[in-house]
Protein backbone atom coordinates (compact mmCIF):
# COMPACT_ATOMS: atom_id res chain seq x y z
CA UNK A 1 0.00 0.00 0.00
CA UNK A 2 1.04 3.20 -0.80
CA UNK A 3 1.40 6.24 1.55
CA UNK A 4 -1.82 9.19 0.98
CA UNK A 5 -0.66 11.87 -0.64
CA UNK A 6 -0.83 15.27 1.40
CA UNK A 7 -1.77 18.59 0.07
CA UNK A 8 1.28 19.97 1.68
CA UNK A 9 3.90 17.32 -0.56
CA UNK A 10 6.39 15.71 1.06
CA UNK A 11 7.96 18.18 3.15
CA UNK A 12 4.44 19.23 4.94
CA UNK A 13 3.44 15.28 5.34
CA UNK A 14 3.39 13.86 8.85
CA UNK A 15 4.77 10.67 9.69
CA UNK A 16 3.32 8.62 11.94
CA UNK A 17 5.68 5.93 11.50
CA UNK A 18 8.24 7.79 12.66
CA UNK A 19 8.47 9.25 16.40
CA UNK A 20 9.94 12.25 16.63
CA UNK A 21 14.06 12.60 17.43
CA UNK A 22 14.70 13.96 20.75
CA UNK A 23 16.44 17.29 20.83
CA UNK A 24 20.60 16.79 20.80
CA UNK A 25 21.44 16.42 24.69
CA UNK A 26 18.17 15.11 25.67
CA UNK A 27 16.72 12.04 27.49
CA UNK A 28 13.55 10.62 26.29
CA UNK A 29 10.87 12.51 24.53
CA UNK A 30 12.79 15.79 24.38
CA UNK A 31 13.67 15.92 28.25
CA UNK A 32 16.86 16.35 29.25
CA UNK A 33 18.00 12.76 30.60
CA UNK A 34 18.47 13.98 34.67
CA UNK A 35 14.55 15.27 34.22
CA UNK A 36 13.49 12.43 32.79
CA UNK A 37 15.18 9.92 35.24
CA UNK A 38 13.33 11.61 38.46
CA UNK A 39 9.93 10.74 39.61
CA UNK A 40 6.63 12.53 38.98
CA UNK A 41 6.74 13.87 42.81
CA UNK A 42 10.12 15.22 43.08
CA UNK A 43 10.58 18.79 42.35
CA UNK A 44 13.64 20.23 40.66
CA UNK A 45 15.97 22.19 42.21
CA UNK A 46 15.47 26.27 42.94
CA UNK A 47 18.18 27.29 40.30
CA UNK A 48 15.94 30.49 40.05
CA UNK A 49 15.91 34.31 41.38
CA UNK A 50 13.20 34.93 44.16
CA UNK A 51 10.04 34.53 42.78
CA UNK A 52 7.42 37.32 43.84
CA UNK A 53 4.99 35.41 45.94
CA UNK A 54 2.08 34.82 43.34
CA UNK A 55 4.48 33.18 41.06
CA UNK A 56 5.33 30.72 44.15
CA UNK A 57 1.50 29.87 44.54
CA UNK A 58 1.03 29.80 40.61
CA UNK A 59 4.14 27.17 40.05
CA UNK A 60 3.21 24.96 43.21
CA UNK A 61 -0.30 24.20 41.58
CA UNK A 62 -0.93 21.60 39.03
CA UNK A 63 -3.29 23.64 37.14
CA UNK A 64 -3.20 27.27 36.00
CA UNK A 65 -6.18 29.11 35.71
CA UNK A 66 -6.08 32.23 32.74
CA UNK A 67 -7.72 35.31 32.22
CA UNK A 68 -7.82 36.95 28.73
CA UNK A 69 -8.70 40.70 29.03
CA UNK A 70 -10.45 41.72 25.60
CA UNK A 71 -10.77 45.20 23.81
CA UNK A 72 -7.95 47.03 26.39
CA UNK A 73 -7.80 50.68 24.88
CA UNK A 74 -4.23 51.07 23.09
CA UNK A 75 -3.38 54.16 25.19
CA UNK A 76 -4.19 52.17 28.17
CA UNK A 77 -2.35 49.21 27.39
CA UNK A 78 0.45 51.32 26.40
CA UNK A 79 0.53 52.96 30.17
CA UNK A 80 0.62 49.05 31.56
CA UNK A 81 3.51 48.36 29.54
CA UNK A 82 5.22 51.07 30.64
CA UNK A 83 4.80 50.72 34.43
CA UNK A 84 5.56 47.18 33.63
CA UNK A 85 8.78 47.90 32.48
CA UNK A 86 9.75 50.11 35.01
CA UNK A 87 9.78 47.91 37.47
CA UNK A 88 10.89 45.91 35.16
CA UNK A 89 8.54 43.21 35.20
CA UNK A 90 6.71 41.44 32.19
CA UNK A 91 2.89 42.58 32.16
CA UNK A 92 1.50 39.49 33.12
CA UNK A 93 2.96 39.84 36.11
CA UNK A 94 2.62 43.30 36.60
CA UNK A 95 -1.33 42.78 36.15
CA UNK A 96 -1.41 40.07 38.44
CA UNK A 97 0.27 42.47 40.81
CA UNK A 98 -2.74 45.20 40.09
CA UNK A 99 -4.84 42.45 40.78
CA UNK A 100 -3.75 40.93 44.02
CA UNK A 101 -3.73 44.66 45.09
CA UNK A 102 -7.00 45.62 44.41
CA UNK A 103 -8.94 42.39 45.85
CA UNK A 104 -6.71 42.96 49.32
CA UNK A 105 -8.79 45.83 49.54
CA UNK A 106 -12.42 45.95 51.15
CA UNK A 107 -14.76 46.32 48.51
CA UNK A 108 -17.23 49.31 48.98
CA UNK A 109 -19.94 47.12 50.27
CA UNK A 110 -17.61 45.32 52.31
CA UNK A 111 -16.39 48.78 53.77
CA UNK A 112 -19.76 49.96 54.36
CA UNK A 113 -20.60 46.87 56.43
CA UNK A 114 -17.57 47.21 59.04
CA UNK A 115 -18.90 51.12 59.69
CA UNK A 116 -22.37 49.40 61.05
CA UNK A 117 -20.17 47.72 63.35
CA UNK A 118 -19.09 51.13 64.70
CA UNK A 119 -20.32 53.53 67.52
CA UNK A 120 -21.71 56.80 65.63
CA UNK A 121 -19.54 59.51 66.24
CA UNK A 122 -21.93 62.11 68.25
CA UNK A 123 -21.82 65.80 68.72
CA UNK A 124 -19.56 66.39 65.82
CA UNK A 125 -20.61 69.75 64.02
CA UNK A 126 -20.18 68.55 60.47
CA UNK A 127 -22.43 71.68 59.09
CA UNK A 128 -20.20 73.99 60.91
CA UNK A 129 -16.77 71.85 59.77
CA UNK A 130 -18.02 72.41 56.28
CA UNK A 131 -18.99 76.29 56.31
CA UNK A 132 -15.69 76.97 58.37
CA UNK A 133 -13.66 75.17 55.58
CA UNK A 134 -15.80 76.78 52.17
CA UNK A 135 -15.39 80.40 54.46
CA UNK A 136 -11.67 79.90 54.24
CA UNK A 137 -11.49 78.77 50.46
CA UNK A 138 -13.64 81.64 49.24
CA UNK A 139 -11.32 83.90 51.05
CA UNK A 140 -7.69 82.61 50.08
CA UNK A 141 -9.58 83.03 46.36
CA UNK A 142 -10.40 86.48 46.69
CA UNK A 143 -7.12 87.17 48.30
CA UNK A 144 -5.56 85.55 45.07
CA UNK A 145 -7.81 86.83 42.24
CA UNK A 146 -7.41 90.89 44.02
CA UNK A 147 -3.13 90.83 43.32
């Protein structure tokens, strides 16, 4: 029997019959040989810089969830590249850092709920506060717009 003829010719054709040649240096399938040789539990060696500590959760789990962020503005994804680069981080990781930030933070309704928790704060003169700070604004502007 003859092999089927691909639309690609002979250079795009794949070969099943074939497995593919491991990469020069390599142990089985493409590994490097002292990879390949070590059980599925052990973990390789920390050969790396510090990670920040998302990247220590994110490499300890099995699976890593994604998010794709669709129809970013150019100017704004311009401005996360360059805080990304100055502190010189890639962006990923610069918007995971935006990220973890934000959700340490009490949401609004969150914040709301601790102030039932407090004691009202009694015989405050808020009214008076507020005319006492407008008086003093209107009058450093009159000051200013007279020289």
């Amino acid at each position: 029997m003859s092999e089927p003829e691909s639309s690609q010719g002979e250079r795009g054709a794949r070969r099943a019959d074939r497995p593919a040649a491991p990469r020069a240096g390599a142990g089985m399938g493409g590994v490097p040989a002292s990879l390949s040789e070590r059980t599925q539990t052990e973990r390789p060696p920390d050969v790396t810089s510090p990670k920040p500590g998302h990247a220590v959760r994110v490499l300890a789990s099995a699976t890593v969830p994604a998010i794709q962020v669709r129809d970013v503005p150019p100017d704004l994804h311009r401005r996360l590249r360059q805080r990304a680069a100055a502190e010189r981080v890639t962006l990923s990781t610069y918007v995971l850092r935006l990220l973890e930030r934000d959700l340490g933070r009490l949401s609004t309704r969150e914040w709301l709920a601790t102030l039932t928790d407090r004691e009202p704060v009694r015989e405050a003169d808020v009214t008076g506060a507020v005319a006492g700070s407008r008086a003093d604004r209107d009058s450093r502007a009159r000051r200013v717009l007279r020289h």
